[in-house]
PDB file of N, CA and C in Angstrom:
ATOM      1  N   UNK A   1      21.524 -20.584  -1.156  1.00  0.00           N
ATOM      2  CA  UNK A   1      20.976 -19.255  -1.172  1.00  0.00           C
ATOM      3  C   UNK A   1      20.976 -18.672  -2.585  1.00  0.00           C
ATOM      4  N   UNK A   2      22.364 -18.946  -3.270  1.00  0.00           N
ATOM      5  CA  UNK A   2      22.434 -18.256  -4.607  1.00  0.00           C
ATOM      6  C   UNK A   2      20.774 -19.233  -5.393  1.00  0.00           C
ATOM      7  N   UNK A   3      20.460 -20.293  -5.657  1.00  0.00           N
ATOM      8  CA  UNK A   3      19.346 -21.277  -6.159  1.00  0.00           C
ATOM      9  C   UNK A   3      17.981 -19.873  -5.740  1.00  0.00           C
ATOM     10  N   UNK A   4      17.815 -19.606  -4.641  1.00  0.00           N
ATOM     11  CA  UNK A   4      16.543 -18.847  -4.695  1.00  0.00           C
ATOM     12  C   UNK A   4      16.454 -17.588  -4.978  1.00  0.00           C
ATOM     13  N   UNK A   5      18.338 -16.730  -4.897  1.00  0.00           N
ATOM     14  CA  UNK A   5      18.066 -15.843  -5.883  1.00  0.00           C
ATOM     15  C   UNK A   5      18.403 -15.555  -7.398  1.00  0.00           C
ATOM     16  N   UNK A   6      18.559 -16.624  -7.658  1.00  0.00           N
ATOM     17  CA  UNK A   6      18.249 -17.170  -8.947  1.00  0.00           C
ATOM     18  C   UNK A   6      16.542 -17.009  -9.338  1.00  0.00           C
ATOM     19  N   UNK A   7      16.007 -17.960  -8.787  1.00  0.00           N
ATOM     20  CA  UNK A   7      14.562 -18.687  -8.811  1.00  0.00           C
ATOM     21  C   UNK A   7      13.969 -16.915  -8.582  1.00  0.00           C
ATOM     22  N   UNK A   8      13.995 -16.005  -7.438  1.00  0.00           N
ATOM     23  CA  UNK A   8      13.869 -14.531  -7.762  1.00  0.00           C
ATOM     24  C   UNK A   8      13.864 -13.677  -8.693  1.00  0.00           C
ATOM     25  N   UNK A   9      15.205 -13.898  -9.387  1.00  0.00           N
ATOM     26  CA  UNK A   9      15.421 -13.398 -11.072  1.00  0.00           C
ATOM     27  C   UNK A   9      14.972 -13.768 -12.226  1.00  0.00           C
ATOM     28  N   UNK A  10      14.660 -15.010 -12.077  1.00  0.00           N
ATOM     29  CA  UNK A  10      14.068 -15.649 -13.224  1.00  0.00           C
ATOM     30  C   UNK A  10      12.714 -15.353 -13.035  1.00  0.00           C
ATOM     31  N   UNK A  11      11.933 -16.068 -12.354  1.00  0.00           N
ATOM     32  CA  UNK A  11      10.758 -16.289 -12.106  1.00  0.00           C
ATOM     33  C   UNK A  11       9.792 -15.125 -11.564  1.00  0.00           C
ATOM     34  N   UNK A  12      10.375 -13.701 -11.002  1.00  0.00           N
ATOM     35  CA  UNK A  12       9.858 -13.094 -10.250  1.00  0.00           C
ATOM     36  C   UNK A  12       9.119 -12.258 -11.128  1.00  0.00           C
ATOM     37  N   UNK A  13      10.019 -11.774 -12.647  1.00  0.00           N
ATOM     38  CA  UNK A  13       9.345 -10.767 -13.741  1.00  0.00           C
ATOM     39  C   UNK A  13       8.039 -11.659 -13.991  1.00  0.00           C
ATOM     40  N   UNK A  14       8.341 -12.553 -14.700  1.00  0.00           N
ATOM     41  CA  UNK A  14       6.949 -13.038 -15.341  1.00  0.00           C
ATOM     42  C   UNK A  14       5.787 -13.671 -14.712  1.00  0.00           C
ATOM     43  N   UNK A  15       5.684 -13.901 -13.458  1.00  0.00           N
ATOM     44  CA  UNK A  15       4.606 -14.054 -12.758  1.00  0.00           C
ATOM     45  C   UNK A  15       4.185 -13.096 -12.061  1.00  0.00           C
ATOM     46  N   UNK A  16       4.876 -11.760 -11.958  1.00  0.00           N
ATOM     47  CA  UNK A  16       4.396 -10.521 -11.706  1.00  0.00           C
ATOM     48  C   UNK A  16       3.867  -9.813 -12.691  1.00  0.00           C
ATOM     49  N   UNK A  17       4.031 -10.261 -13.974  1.00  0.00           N
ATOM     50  CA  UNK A  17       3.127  -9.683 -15.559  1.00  0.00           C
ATOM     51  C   UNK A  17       2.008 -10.665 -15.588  1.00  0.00           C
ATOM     52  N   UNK A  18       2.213 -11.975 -14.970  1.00  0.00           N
ATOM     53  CA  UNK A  18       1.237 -12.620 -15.052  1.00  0.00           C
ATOM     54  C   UNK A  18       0.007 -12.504 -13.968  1.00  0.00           C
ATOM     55  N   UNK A  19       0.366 -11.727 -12.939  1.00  0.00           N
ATOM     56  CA  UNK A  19      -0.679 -11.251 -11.913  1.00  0.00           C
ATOM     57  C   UNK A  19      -1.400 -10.034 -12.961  1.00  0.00           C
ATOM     58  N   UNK A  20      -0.299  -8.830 -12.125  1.00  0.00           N
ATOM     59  CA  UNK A  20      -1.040  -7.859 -13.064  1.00  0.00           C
ATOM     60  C   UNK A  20      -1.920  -8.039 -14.527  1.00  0.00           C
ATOM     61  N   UNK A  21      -1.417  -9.030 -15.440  1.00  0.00           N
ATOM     62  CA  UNK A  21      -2.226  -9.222 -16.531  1.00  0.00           C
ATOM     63  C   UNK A  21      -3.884  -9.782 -16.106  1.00  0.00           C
ATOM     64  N   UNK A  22      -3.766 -10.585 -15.227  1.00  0.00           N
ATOM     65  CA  UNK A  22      -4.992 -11.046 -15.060  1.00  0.00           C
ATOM     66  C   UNK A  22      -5.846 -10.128 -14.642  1.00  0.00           C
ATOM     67  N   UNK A  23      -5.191  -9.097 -13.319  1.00  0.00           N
ATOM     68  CA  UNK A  23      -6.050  -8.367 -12.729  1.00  0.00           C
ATOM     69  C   UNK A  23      -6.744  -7.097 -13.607  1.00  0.00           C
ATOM     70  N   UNK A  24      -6.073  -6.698 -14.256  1.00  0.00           N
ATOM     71  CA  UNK A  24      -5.937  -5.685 -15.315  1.00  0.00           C
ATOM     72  C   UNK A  24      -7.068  -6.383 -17.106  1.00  0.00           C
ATOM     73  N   UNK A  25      -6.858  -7.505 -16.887  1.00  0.00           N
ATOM     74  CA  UNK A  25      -7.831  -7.708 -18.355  1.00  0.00           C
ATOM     75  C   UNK A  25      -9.347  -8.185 -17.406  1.00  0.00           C
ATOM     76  N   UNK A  26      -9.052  -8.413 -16.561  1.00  0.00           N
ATOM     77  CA  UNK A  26     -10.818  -8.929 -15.610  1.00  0.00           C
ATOM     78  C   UNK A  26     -11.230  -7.732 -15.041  1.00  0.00           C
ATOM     79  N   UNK A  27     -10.183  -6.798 -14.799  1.00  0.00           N
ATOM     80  CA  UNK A  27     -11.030  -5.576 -13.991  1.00  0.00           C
ATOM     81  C   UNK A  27     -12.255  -5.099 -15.143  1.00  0.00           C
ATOM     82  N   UNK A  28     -13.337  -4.842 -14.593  1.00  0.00           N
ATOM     83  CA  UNK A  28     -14.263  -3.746 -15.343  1.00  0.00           C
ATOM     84  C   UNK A  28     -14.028  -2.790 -15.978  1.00  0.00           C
ATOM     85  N   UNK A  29     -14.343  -2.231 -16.730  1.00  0.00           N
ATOM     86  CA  UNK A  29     -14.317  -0.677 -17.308  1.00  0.00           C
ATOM     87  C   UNK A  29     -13.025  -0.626 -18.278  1.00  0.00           C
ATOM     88  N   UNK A  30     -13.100   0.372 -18.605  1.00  0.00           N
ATOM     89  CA  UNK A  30     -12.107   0.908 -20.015  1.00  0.00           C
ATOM     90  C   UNK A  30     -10.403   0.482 -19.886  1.00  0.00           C
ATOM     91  N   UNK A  31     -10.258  -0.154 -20.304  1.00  0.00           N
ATOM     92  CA  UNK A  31      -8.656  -0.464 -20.372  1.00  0.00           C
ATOM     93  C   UNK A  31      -7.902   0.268 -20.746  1.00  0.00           C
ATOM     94  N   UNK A  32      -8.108   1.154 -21.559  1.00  0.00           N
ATOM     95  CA  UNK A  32      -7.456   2.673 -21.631  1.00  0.00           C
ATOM     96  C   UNK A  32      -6.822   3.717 -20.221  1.00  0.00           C
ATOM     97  N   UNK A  33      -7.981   3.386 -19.092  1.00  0.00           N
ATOM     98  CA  UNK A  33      -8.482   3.914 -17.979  1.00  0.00           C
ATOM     99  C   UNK A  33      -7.591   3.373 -16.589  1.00  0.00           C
ATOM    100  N   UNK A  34      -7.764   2.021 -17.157  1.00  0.00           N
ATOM    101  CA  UNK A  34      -7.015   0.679 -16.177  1.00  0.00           C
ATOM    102  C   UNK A  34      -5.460   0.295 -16.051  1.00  0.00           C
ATOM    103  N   UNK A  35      -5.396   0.647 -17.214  1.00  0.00           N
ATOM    104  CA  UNK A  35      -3.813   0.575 -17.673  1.00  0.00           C
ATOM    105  C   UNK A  35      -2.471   0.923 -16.576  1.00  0.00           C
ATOM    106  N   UNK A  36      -3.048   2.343 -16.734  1.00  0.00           N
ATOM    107  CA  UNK A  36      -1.367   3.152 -15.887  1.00  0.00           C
ATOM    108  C   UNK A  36      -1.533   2.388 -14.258  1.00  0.00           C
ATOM    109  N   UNK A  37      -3.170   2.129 -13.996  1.00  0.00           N
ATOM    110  CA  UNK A  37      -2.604   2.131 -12.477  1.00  0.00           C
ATOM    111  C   UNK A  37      -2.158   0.277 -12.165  1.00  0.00           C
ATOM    112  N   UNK A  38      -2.456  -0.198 -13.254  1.00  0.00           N
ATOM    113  CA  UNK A  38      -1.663  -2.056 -13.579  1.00  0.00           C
ATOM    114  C   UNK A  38      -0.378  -1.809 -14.254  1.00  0.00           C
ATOM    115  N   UNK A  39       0.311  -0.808 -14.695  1.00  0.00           N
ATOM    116  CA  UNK A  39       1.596  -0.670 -14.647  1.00  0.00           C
ATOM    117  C   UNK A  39       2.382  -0.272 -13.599  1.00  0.00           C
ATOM    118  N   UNK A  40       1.755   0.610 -12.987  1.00  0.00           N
ATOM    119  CA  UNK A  40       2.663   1.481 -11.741  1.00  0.00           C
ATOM    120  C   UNK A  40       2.578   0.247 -10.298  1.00  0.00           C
ATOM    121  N   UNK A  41       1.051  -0.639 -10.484  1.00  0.00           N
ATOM    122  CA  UNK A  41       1.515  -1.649  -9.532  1.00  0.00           C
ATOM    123  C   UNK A  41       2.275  -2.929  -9.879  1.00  0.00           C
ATOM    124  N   UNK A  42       2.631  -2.752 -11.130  1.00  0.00           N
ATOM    125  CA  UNK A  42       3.677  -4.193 -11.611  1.00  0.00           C
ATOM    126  C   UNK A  42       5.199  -4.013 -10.732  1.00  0.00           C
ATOM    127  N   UNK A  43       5.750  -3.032 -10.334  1.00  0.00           N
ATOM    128  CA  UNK A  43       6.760  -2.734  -9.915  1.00  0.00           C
ATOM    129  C   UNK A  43       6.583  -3.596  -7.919  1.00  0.00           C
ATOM    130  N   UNK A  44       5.655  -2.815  -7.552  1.00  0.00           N
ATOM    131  CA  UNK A  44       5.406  -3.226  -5.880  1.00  0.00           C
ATOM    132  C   UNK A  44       5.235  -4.557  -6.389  1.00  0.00           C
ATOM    133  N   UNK A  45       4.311  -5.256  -6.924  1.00  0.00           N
ATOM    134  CA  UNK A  45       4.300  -6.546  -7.335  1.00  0.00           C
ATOM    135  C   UNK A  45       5.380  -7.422  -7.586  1.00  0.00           C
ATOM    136  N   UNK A  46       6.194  -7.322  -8.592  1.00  0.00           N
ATOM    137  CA  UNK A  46       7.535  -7.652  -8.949  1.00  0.00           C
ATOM    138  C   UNK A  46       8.324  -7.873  -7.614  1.00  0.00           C
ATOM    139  N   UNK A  47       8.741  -6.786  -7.108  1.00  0.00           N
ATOM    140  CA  UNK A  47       9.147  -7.134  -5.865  1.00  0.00           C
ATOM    141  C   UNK A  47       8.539  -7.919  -4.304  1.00  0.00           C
ATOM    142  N   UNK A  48       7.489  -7.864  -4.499  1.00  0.00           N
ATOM    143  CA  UNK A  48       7.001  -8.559  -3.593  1.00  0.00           C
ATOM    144  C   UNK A  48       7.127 -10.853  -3.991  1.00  0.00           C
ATOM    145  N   UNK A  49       6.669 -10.490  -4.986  1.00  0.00           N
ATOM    146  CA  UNK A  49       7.385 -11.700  -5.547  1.00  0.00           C
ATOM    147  C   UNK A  49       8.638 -12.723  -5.493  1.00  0.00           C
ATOM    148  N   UNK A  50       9.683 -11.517  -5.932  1.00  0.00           N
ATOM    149  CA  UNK A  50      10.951 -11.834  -5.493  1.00  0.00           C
ATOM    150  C   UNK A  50      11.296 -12.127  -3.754  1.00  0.00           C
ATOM    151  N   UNK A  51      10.637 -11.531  -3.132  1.00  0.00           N
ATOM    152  CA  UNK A  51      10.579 -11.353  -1.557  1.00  0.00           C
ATOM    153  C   UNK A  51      10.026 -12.734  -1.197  1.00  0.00           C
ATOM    154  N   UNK A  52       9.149 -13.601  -2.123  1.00  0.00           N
ATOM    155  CA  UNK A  52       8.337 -14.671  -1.846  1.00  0.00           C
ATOM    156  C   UNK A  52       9.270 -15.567  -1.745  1.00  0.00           C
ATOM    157  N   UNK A  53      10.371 -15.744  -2.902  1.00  0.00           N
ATOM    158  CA  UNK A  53      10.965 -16.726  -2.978  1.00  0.00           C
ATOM    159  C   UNK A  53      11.889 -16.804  -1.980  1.00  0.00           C
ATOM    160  N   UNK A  54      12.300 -15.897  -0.791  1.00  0.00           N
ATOM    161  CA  UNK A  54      12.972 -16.486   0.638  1.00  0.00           C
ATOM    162  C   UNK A  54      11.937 -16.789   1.870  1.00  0.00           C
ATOM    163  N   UNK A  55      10.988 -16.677   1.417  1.00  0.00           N
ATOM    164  CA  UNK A  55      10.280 -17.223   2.270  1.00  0.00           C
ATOM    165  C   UNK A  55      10.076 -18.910   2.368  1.00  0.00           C
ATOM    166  N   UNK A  56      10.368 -19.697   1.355  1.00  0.00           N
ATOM    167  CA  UNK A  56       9.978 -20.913   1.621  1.00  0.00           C
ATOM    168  C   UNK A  56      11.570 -21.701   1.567  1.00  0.00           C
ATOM    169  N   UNK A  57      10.964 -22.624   2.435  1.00  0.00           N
ATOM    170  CA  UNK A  57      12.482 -23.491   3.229  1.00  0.00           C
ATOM    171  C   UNK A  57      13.211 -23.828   2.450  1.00  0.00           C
ATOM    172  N   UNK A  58      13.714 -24.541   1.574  1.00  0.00           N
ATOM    173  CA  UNK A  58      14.545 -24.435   0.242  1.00  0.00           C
ATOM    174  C   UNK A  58      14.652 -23.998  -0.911  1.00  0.00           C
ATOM    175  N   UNK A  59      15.750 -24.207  -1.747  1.00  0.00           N
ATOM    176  CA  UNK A  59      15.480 -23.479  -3.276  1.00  0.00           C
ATOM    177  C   UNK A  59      14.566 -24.063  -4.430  1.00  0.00           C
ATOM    178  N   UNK A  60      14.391 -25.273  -4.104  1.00  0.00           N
ATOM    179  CA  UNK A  60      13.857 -26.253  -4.991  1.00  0.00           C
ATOM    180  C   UNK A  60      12.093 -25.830  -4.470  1.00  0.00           C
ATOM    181  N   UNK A  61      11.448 -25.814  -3.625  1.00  0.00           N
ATOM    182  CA  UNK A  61      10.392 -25.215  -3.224  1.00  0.00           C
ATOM    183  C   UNK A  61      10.213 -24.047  -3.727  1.00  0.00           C
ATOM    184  N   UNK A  62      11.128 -23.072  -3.477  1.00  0.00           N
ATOM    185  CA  UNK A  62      10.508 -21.882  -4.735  1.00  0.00           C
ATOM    186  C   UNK A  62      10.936 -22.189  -5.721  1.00  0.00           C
ATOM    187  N   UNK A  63      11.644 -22.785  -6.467  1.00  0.00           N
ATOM    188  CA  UNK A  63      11.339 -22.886  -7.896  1.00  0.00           C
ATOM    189  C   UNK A  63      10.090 -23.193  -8.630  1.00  0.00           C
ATOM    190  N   UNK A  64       9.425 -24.704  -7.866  1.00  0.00           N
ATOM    191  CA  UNK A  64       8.257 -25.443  -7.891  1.00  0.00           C
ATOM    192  C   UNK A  64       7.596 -23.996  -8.013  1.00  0.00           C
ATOM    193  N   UNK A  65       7.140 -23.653  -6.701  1.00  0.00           N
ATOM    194  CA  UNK A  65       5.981 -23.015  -6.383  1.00  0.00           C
ATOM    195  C   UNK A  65       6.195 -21.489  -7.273  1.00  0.00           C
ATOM    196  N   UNK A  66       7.478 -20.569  -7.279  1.00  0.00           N
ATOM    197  CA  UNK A  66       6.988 -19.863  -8.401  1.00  0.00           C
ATOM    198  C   UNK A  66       6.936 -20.155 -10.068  1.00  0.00           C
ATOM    199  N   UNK A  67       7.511 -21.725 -10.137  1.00  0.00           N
ATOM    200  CA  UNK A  67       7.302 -21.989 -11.806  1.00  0.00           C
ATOM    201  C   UNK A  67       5.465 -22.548 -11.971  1.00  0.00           C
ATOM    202  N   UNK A  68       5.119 -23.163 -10.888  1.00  0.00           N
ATOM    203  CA  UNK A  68       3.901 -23.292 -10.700  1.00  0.00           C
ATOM    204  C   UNK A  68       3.092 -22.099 -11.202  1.00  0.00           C
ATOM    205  N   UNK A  69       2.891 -21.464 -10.217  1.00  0.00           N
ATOM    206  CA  UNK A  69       2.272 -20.162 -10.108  1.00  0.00           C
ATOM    207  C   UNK A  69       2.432 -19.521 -11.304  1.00  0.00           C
ATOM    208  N   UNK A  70       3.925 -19.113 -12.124  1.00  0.00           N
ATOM    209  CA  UNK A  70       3.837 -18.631 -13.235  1.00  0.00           C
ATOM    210  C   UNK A  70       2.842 -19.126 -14.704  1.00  0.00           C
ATOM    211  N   UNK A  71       2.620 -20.755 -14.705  1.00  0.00           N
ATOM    212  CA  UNK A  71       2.364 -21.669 -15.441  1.00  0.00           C
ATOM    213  C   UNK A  71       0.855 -21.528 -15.130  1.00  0.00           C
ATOM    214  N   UNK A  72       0.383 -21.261 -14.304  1.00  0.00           N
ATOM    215  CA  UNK A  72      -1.355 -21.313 -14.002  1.00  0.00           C
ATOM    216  C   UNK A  72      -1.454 -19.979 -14.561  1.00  0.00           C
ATOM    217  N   UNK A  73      -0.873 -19.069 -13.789  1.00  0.00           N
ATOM    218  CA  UNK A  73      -1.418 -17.882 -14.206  1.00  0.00           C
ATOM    219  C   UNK A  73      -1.486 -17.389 -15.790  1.00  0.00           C
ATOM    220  N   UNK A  74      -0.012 -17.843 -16.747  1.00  0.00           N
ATOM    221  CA  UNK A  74      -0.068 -18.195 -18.255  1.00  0.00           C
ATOM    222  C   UNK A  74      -1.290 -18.511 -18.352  1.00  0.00           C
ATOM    223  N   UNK A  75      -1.689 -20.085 -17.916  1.00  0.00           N
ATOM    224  CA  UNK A  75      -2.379 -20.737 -18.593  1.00  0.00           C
ATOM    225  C   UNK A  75      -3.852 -20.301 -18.087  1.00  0.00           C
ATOM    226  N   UNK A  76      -4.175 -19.353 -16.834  1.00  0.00           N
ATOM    227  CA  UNK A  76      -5.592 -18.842 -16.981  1.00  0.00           C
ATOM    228  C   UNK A  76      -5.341 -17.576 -17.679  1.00  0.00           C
ATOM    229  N   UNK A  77      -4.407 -16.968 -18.454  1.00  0.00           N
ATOM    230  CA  UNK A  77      -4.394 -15.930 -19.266  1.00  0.00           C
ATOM    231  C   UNK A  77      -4.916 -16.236 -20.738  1.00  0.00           C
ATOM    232  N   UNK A  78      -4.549 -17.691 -20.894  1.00  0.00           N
ATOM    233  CA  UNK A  78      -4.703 -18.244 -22.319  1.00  0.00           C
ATOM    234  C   UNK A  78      -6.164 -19.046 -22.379  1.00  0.00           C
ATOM    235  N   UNK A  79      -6.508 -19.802 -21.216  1.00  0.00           N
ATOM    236  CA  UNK A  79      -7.771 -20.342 -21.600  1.00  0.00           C
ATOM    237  C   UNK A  79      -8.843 -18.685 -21.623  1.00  0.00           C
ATOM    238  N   UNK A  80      -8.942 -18.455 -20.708  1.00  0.00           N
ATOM    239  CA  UNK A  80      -9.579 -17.105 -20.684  1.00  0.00           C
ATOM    240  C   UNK A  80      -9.321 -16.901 -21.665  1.00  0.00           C
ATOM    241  N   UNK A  81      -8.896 -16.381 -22.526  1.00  0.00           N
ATOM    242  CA  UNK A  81      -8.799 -15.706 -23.351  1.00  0.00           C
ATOM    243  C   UNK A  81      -9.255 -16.401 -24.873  1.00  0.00           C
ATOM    244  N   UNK A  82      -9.234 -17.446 -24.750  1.00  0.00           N
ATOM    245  CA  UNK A  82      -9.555 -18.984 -25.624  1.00  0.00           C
ATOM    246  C   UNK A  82     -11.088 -18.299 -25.346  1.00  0.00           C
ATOM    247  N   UNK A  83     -11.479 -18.957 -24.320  1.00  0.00           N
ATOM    248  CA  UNK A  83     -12.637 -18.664 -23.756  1.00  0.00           C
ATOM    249  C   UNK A  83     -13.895 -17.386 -24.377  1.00  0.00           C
ATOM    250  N   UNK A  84     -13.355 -16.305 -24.341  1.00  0.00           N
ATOM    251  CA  UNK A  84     -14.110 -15.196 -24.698  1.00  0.00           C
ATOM    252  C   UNK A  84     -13.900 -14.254 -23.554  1.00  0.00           C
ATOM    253  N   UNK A  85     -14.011 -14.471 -22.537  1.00  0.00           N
ATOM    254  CA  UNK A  85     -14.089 -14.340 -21.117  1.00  0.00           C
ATOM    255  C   UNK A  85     -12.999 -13.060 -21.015  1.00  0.00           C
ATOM    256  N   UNK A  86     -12.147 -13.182 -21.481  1.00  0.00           N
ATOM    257  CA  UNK A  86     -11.400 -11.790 -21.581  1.00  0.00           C
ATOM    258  C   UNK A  86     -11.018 -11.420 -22.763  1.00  0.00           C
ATOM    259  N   UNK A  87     -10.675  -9.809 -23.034  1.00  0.00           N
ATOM    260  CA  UNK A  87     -10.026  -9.809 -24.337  1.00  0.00           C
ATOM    261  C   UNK A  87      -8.999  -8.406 -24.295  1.00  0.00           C
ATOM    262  N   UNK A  88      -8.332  -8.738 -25.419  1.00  0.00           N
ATOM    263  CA  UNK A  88      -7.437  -7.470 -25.393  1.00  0.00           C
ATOM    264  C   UNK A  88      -7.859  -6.635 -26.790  1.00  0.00           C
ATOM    265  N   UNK A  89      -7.794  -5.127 -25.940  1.00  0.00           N
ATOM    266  CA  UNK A  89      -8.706  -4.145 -27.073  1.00  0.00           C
ATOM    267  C   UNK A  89      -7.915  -3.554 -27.639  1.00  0.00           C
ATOM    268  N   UNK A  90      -7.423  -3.067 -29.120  1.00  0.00           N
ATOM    269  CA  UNK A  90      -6.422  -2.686 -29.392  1.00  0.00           C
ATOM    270  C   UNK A  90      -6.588  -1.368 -29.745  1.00  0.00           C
TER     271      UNK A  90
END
């Protein structure tokens, strides 16, 4: 039990920045605009996350599946962004 809330603590922040990031640089319109309401849902997110990792039958399964998940979502943050396809406006 302690292994998945581990795998919760570790894993739960940064694939919940890694949702919100995606949803938040692909949404349409002004990122200025977009911002507060992809911060205020990083929190419900975050936790819902953490909530993921007792859902699957051992600890080693959520590790996989949220180091997975964290690692795609990175890596469609970075090709995208390689890409053109998204950008960050400063």
């Amino acid at each position: 039990m302690w292994a998945r809330y581990l795998a919760a603590a570790v894993l739960g922040l940064p694939l919940s920045v890694g949702l919100i990031g995606l949803v938040a640089l692909a949404w349409p319109g002004n990122q200025e605009v977009t911002t507060l309401p992809g911060v205020m849902m990083a929190f419900p997110v975050w936790i819902a996350v953490m909530v993921l990792a007792f859902v699957f039958k051992n600890a080693l399964r959520a590790w996989l599946w949220l180091g997975g998940a964290t690692l795609v979502c990175f890596g469609l943050l970075y090709g995208l962004k390689l890409l053109g396809w998204i950008e960050v406006q400063a």
